[in-house]
Structure formats: C-alpha cells, structure tokens
N, C-alpha and C. Protein backbone atom coordinates (compact mmCIF):
# COMPACT_ATOMS: atom_id res chain seq x y z
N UNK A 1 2.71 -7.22 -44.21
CA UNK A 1 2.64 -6.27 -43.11
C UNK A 1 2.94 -7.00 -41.80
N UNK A 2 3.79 -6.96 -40.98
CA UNK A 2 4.31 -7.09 -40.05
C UNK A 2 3.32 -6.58 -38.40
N UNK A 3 3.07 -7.39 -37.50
CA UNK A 3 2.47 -7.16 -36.84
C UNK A 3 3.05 -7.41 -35.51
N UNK A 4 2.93 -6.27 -34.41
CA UNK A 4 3.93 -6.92 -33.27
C UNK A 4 3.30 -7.96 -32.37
N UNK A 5 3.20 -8.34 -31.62
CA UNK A 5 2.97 -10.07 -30.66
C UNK A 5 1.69 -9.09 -30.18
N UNK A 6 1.88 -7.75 -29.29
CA UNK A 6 0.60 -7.46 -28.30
C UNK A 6 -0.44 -6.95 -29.59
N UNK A 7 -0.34 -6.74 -30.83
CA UNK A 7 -1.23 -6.87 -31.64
C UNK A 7 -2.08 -8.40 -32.06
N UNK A 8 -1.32 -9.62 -31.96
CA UNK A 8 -1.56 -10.65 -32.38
C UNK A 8 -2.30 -10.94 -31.13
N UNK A 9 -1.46 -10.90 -29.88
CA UNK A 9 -2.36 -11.59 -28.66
C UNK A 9 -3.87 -10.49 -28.54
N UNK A 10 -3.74 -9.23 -28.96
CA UNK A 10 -5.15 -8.54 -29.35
C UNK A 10 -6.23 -9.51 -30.00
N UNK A 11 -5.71 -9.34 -30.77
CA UNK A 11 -6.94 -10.62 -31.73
C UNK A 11 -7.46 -11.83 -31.25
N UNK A 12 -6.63 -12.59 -30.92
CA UNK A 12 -6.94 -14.01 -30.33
C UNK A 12 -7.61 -13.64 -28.81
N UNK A 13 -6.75 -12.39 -28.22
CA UNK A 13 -8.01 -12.50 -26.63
C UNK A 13 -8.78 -11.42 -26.85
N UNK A 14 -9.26 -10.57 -27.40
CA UNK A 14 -10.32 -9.29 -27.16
C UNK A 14 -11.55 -10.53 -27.24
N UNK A 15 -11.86 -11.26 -28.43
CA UNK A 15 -13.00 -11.86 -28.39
C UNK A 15 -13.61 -12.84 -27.39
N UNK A 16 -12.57 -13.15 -26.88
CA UNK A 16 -12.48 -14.29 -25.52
C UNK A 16 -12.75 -13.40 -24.44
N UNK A 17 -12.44 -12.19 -24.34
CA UNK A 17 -12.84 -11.11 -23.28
C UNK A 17 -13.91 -10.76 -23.21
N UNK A 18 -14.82 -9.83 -24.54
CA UNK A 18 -15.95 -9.35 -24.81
C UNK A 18 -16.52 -10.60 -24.63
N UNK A 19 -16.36 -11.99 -24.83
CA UNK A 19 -17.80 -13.00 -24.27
C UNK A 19 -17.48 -13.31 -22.99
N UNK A 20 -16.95 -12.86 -21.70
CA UNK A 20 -17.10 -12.36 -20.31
C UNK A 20 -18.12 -11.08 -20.25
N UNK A 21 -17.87 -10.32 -21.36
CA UNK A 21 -19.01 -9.01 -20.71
C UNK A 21 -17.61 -8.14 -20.30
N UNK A 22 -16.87 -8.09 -20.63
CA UNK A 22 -15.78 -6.97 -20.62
C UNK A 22 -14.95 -6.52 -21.96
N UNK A 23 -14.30 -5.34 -21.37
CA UNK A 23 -13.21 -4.78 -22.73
C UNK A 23 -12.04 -4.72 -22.47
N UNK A 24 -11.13 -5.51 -23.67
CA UNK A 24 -9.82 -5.47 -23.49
C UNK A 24 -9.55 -3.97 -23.50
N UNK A 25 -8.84 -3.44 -22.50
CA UNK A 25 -8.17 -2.34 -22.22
C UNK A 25 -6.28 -2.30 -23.30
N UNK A 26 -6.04 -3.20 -22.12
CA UNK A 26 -4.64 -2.99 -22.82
C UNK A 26 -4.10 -4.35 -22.65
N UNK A 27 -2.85 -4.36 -23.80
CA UNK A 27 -2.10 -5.79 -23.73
C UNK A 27 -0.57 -5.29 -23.17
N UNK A 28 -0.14 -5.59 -22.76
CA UNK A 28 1.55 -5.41 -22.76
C UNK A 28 2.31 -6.70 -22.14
N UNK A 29 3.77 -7.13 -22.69
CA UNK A 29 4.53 -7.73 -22.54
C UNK A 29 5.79 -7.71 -22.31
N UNK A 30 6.21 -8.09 -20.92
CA UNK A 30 7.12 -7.09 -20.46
C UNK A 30 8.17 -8.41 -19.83
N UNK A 31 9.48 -7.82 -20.28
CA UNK A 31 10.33 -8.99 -19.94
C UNK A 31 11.02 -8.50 -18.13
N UNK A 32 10.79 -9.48 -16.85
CA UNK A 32 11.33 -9.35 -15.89
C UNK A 32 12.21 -9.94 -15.43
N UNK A 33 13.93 -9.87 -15.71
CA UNK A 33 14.42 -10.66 -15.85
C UNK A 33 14.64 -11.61 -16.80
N UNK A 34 14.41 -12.81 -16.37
CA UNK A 34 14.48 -14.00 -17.81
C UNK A 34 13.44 -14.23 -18.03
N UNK A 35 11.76 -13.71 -17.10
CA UNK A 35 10.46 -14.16 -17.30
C UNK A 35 10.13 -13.37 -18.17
N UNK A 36 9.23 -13.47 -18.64
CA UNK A 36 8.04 -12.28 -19.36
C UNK A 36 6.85 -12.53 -18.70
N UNK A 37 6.22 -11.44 -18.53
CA UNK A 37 5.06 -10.79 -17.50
C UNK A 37 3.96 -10.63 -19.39
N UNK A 38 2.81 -11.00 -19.06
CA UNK A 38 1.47 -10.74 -19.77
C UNK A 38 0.72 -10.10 -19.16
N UNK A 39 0.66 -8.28 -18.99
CA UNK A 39 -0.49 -7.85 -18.73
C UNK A 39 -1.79 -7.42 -19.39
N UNK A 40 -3.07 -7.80 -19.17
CA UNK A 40 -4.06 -7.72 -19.55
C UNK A 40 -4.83 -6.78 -18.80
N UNK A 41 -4.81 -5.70 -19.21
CA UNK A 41 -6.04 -4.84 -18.34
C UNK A 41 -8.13 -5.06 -18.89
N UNK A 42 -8.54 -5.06 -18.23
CA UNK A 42 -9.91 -5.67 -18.58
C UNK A 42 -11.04 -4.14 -18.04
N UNK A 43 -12.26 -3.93 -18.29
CA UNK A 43 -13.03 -2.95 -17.68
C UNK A 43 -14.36 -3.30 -18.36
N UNK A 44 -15.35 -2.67 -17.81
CA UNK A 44 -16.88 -2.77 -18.16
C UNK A 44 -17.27 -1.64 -17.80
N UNK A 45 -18.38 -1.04 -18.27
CA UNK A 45 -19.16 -0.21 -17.99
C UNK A 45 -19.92 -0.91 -16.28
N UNK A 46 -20.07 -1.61 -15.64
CA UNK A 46 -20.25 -1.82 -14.77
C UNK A 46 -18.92 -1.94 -13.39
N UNK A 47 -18.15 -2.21 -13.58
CA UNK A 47 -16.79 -2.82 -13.39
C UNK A 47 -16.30 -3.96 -13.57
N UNK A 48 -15.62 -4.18 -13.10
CA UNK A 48 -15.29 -5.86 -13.10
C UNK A 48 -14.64 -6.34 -11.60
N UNK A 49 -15.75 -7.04 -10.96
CA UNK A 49 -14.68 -7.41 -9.33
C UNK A 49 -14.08 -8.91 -9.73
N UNK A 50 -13.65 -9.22 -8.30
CA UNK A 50 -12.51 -10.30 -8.35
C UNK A 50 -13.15 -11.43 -8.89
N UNK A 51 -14.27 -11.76 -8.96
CA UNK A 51 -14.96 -13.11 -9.48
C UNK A 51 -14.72 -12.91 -11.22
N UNK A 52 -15.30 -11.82 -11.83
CA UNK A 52 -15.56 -11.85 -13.01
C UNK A 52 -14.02 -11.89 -13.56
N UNK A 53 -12.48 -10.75 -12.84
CA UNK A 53 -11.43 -11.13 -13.40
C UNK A 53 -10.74 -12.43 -13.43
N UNK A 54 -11.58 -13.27 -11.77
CA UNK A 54 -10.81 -14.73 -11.73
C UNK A 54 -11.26 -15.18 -13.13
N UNK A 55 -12.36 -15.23 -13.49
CA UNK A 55 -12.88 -16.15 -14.48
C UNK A 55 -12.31 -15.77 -16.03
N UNK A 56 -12.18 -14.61 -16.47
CA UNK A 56 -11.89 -14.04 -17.31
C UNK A 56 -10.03 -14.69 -16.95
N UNK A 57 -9.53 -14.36 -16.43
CA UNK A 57 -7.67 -15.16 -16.26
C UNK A 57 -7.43 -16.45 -16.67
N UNK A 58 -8.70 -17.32 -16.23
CA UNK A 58 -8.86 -18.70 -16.59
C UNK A 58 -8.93 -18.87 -17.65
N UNK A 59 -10.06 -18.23 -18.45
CA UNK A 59 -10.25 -18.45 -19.74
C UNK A 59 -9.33 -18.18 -20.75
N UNK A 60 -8.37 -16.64 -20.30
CA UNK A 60 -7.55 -16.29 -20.98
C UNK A 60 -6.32 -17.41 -20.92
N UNK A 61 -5.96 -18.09 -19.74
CA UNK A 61 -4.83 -18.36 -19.58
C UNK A 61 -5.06 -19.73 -20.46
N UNK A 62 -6.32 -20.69 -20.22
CA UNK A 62 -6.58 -22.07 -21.48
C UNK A 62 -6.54 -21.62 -22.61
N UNK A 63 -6.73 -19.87 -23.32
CA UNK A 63 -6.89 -20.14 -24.69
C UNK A 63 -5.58 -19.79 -25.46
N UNK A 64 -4.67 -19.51 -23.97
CA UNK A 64 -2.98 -19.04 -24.36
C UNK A 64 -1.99 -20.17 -24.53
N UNK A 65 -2.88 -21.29 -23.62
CA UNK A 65 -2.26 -22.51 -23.51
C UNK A 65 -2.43 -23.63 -24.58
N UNK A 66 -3.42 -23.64 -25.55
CA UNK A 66 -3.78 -24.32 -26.41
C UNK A 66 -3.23 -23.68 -27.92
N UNK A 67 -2.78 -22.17 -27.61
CA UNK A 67 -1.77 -21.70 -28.93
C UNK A 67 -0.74 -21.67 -28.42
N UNK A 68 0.56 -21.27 -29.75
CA UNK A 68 1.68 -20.77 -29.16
C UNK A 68 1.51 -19.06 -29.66
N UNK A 69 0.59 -18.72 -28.71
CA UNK A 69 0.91 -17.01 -29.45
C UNK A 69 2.37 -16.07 -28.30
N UNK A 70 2.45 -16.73 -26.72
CA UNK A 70 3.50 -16.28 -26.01
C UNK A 70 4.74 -17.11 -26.62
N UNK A 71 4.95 -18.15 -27.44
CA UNK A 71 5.67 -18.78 -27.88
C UNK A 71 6.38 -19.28 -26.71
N UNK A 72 7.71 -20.31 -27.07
CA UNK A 72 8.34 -20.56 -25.90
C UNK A 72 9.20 -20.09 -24.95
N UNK A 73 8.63 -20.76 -23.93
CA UNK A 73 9.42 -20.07 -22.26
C UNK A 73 8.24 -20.20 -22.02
N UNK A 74 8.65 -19.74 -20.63
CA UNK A 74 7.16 -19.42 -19.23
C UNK A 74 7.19 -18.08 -19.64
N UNK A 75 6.16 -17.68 -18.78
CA UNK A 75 5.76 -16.11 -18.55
C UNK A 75 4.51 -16.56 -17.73
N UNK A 76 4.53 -15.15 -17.21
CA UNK A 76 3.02 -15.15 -16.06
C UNK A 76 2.13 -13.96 -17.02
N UNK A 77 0.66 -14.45 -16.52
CA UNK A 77 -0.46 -13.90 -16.43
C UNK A 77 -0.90 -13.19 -15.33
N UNK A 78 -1.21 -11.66 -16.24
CA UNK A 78 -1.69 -10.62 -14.96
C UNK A 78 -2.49 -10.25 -15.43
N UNK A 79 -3.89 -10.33 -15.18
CA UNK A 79 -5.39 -10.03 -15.49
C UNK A 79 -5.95 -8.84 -14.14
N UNK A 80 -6.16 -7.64 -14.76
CA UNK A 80 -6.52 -7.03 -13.50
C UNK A 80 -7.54 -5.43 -14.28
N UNK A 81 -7.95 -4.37 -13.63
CA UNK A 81 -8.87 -3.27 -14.24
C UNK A 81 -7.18 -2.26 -14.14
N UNK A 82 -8.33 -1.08 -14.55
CA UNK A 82 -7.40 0.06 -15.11
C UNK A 82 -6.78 1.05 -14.03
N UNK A 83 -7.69 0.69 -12.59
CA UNK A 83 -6.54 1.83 -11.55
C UNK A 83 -7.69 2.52 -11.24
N UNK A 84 -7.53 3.13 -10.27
CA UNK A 84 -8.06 4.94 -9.96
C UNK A 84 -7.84 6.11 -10.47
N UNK A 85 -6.17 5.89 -11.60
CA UNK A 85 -5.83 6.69 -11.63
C UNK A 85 -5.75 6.90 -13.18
N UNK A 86 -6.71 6.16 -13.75
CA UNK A 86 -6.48 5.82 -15.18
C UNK A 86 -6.69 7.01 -16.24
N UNK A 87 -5.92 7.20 -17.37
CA UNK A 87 -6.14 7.91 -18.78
C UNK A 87 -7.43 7.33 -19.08
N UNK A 88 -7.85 8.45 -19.66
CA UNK A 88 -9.19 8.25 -20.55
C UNK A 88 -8.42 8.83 -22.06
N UNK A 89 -8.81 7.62 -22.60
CA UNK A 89 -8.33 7.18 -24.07
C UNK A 89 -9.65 7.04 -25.02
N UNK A 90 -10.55 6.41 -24.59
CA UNK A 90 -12.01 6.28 -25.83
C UNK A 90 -12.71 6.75 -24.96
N UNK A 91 -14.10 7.17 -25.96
CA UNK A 91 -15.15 7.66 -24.99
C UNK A 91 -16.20 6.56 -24.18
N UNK A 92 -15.90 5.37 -24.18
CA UNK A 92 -16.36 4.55 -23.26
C UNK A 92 -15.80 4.80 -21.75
N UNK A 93 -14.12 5.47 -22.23
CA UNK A 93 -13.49 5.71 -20.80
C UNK A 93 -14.36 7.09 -20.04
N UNK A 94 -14.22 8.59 -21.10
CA UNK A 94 -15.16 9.52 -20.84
C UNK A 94 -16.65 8.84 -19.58
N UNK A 95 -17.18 8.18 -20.26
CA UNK A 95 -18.33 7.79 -19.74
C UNK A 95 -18.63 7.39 -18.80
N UNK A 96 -17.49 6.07 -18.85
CA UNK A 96 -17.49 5.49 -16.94
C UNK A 96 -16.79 6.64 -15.96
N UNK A 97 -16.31 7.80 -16.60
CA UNK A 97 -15.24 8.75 -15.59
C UNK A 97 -16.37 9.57 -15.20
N UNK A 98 -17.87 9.46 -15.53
CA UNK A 98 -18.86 10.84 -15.29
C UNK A 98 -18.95 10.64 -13.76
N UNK A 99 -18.79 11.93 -13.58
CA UNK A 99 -19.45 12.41 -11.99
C UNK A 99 -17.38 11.85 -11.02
N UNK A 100 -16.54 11.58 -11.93
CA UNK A 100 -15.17 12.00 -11.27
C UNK A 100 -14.45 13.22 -11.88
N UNK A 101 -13.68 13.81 -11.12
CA UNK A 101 -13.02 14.71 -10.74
C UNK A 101 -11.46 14.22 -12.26
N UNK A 102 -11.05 15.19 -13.17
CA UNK A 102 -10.54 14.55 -14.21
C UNK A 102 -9.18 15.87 -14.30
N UNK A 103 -8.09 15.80 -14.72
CA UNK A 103 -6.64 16.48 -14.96
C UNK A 103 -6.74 16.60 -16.77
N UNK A 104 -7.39 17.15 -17.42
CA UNK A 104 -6.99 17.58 -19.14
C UNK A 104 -6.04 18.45 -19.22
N UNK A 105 -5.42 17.80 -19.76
CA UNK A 105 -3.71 18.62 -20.71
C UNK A 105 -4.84 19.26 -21.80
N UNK A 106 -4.44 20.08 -22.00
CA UNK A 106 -5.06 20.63 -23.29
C UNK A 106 -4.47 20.74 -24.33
N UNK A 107 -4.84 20.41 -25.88
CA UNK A 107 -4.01 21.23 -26.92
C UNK A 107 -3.59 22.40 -27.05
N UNK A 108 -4.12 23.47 -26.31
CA UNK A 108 -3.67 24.91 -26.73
C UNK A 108 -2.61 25.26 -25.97
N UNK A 109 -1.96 24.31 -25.18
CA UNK A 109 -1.32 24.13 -23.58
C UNK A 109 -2.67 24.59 -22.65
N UNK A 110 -1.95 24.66 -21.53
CA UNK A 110 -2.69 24.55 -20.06
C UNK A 110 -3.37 23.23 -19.68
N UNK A 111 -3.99 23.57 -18.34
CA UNK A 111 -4.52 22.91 -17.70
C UNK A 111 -5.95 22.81 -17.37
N UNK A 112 -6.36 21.68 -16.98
CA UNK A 112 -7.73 22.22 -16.41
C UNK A 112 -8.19 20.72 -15.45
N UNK A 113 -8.67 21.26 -14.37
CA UNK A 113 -9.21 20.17 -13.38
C UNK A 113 -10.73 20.06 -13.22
N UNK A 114 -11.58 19.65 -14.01
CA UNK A 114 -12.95 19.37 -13.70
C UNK A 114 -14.18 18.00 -13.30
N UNK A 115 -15.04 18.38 -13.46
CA UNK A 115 -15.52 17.06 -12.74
C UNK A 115 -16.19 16.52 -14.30
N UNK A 116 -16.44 15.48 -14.20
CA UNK A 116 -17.81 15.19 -15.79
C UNK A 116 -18.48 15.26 -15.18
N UNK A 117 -19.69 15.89 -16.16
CA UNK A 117 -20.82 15.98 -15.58
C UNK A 117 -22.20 14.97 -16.52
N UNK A 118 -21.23 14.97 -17.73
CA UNK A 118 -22.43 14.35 -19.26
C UNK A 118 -20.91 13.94 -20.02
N UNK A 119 -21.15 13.39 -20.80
CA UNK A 119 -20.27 12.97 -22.14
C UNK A 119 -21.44 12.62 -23.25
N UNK A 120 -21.21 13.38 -24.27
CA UNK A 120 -21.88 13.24 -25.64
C UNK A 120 -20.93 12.93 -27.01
N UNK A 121 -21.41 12.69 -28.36
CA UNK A 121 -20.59 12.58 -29.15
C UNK A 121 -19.84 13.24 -29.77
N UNK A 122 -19.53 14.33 -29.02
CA UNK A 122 -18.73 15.50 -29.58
C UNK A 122 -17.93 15.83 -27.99
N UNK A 123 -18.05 15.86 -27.02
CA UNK A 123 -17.49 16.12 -26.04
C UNK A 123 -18.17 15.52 -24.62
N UNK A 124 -17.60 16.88 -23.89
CA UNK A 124 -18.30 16.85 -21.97
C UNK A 124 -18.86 18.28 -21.51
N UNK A 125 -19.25 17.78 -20.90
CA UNK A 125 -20.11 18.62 -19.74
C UNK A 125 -19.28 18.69 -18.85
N UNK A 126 -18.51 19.91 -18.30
CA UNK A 126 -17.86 19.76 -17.10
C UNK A 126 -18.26 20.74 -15.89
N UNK A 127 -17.86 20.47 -14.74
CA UNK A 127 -17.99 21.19 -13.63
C UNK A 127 -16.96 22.13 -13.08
N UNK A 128 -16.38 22.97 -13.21
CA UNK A 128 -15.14 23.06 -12.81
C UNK A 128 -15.44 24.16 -11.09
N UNK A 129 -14.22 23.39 -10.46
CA UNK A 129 -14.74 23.69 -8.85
C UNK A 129 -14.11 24.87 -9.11
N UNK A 130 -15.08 25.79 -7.83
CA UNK A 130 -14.98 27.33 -7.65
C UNK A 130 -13.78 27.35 -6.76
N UNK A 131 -12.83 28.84 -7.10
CA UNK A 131 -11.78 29.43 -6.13
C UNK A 131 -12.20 29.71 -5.34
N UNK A 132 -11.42 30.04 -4.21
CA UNK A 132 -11.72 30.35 -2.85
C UNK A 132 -12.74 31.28 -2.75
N UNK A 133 -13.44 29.99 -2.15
CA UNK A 133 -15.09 30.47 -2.08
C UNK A 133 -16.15 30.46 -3.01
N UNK A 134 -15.67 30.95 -4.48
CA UNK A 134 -16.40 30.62 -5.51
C UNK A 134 -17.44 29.59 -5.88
N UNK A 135 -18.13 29.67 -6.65
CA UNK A 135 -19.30 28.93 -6.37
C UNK A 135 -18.80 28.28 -7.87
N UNK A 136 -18.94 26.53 -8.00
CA UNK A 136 -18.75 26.05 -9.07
C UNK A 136 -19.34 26.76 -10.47
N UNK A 137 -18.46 26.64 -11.55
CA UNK A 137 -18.73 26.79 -13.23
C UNK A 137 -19.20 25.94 -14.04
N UNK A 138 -19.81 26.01 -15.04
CA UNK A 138 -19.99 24.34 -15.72
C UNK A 138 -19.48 25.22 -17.23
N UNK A 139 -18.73 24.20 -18.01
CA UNK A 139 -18.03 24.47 -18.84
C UNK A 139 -18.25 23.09 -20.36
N UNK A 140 -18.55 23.35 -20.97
CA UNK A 140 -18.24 22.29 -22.49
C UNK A 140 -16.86 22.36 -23.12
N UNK A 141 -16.52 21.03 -23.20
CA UNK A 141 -15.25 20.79 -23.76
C UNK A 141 -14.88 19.75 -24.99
N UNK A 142 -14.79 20.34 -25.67
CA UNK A 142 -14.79 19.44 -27.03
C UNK A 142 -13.59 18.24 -27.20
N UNK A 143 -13.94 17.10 -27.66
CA UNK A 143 -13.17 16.18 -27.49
C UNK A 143 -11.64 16.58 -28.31
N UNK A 144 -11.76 17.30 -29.38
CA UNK A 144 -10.69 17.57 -30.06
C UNK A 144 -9.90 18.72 -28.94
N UNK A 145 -10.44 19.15 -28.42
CA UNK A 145 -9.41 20.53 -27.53
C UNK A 145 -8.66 19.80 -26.61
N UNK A 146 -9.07 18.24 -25.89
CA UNK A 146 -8.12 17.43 -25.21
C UNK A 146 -6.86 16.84 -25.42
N UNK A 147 -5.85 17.10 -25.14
CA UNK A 147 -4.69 16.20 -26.03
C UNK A 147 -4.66 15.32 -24.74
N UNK A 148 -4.55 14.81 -23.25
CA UNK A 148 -4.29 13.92 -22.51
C UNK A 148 -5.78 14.01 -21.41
N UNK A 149 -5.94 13.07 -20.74
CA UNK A 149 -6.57 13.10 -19.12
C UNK A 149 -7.07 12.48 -18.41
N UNK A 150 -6.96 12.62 -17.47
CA UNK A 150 -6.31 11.92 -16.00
C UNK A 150 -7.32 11.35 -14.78
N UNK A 151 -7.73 10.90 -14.84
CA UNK A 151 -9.05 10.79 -13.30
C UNK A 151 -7.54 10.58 -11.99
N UNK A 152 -8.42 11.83 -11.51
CA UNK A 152 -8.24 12.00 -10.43
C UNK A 152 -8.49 11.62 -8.93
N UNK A 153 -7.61 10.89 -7.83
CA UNK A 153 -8.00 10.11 -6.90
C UNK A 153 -8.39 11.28 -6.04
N UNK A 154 -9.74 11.69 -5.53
CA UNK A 154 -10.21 12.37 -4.52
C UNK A 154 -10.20 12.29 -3.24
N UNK A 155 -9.65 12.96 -2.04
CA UNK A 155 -9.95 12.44 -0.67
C UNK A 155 -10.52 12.97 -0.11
N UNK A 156 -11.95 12.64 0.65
CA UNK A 156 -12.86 13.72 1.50
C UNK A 156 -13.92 14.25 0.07
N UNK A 157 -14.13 13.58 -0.71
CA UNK A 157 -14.97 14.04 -1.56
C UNK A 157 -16.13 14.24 -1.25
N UNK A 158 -16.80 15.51 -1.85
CA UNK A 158 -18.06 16.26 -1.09
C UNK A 158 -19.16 14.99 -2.06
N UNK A 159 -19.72 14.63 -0.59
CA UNK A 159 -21.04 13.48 -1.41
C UNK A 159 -22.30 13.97 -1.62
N UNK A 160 -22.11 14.02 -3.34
CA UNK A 160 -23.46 14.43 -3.74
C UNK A 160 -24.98 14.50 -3.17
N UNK A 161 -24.98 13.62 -2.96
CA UNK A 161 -26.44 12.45 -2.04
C UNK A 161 -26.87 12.25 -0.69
N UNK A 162 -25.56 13.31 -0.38
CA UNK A 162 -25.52 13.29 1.53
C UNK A 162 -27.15 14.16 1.62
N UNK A 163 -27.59 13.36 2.78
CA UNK A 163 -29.02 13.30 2.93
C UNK A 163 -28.80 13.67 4.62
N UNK A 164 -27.58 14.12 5.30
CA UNK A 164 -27.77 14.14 6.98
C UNK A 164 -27.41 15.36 7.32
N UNK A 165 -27.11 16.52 6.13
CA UNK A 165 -27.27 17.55 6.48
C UNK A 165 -25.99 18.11 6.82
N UNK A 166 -24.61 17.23 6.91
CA UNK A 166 -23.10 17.51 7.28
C UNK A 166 -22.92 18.41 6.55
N UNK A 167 -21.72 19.30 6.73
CA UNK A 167 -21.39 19.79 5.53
C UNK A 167 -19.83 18.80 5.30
N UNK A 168 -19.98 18.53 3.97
CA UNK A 168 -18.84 17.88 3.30
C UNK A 168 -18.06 18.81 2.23
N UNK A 169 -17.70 19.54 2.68
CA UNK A 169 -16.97 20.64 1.79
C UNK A 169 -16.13 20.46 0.90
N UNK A 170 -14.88 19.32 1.84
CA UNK A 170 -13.56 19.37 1.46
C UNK A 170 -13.17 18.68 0.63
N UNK A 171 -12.95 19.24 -0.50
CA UNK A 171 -12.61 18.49 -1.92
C UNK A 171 -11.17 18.12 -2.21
N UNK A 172 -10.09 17.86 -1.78
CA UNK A 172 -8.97 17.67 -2.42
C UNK A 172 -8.70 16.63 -2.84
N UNK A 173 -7.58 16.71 -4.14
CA UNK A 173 -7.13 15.10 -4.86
C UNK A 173 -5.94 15.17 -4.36
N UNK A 174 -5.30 14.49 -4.66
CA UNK A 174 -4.28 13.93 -3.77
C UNK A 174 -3.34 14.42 -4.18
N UNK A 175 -3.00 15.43 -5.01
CA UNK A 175 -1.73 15.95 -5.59
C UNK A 175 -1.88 17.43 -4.15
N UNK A 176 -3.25 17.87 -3.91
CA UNK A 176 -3.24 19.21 -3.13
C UNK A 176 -3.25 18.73 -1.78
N UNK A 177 -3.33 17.25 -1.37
CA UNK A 177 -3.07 16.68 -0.14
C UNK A 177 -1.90 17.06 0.47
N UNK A 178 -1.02 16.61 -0.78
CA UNK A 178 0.44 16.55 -0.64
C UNK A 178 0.98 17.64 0.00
C-alpha cells in the first residue's frame, strides 16, 4: 500500500506535536518555484501563541533534520494555527468554534448562519440571529445534516458580558460589511 509523503510526515510529526500539548491540524507540501514550502498547521483547545508555535517549529524542524522524510533539496518550514476563518472538520473543531458565529452548507442544499451555542456527540446547539428586529432562535443541528462550515470573522460583535449598559447591537461578519 502506497502512502503519499504528507501521510508519512503525519506519522513521524503528529506525535512530536501532541507532546507540545497541541494537534496536528494539517500537513501540506507545496512546491514554490524550485523550493518546497512545509506547512504545518497546529491548534489546542486552549490556543497556541507565538511561544508555544516557536517551540513546537524547533522541535519539528530537529526531528525533520535527523530523517530524510522531506528527502533531498531545501524547503522551508511553516508552523502556524488555523486562521479566523477556519473549516470545522472534527468535533474538537465544533468545540473550540462554541459561542462563534459559523456559515453550514447543508446536505439538503441551503444555507444557514448561526452561532454555537453547545456541541454534543451527535451535534449543536445553535443560535440563529433574528431578522429585522426579530428576536434570536435556537435551533439543533445534527452533525450528519452538515456537509461543510465556516467560522465566521465578526465585526462589532454584540459582547455577551458587556456589564456598562451600551447597547452593542451590531452584529455583522464581514461578508455583510462588504
């Protein structure tokens, strides 16, 4: 059975990752020019800031250097998290996305823009914001009815926790900015 390279470099770094306290996200290898580029996306249920990815690059980059799994040539190392704007693919992703604003493609077609509110082992809890004027819905969505989705970058997001009495109304993501 035949295995491609970002499967092989899977194996040799997920375990070198998970003993940082993170999860390999994704591998890809991408030729720029005559270089090849190694991206490594990394995430935690906590996050991961610039200290924990410096350290995690290091480690990755000595245990790349002591095999030949990039084989020969150069290539660079790009160790970095998943975006603002990331797919939720496993339900570890579901989980860290609770309490953001999310884009589901659906299987049946359509659309739907809601917030998480819970993730369980069968689905979510969602919020979905009210029409003009409307007062929010909360809705359950089963993991099988999702075929894609999207966290959504919010601007002016109404803060839960606001304690000064403002009103923070204005909810838009950045596609209704536009």
């Amino acid at each position: 059975m035949s295995t491609t390279q970002s499967e092989r470099l899977r194996e040799l770094l997920e375990p070198l990752v998970a003993s940082q306290g993170l999860d390999l996200e994704e591998i890809a290898v991408d030729s720029v020019g005559r270089r090849r580029v190694l991206s490594v996306v990394v995430d935690s249920d906590t996050g991961a800031d610039l200290d924990r990815i410096a350290d995690v690059s290091r480690a990755l980059s000595a245990k790349l250097d002591e095999t030949d799994a990039m084989g020969e040539g150069e290539y660079t190392l790009e160790v970095g998290t998943p975006g603002a704007e990331r797919s939720l693919t496993q339900h570890r992703h579901y989980v860290r996305a609770t309490d953001r604003l999310v884009r589901f493609q659906l299987h049946e077609g359509g659309e739907l823009v809601a917030r998480i509110l819970a993730v369980d082992e069968d689905g979510l809890d969602l919020e979905v914001p009210g029409v003009k004027g409307r007062k929010p819905t909360t809705r359950r969505l089963p993991f099988g009815d999702i075929d894609k989705a999207r966290v959504q970058v919010e601007f002016n997001r109404k803060d839960t926790k606001n304690t000064d009495n403002t009103d923070n109304t204005d909810n838009k993501t950045e596609e209704e900015e536009a």
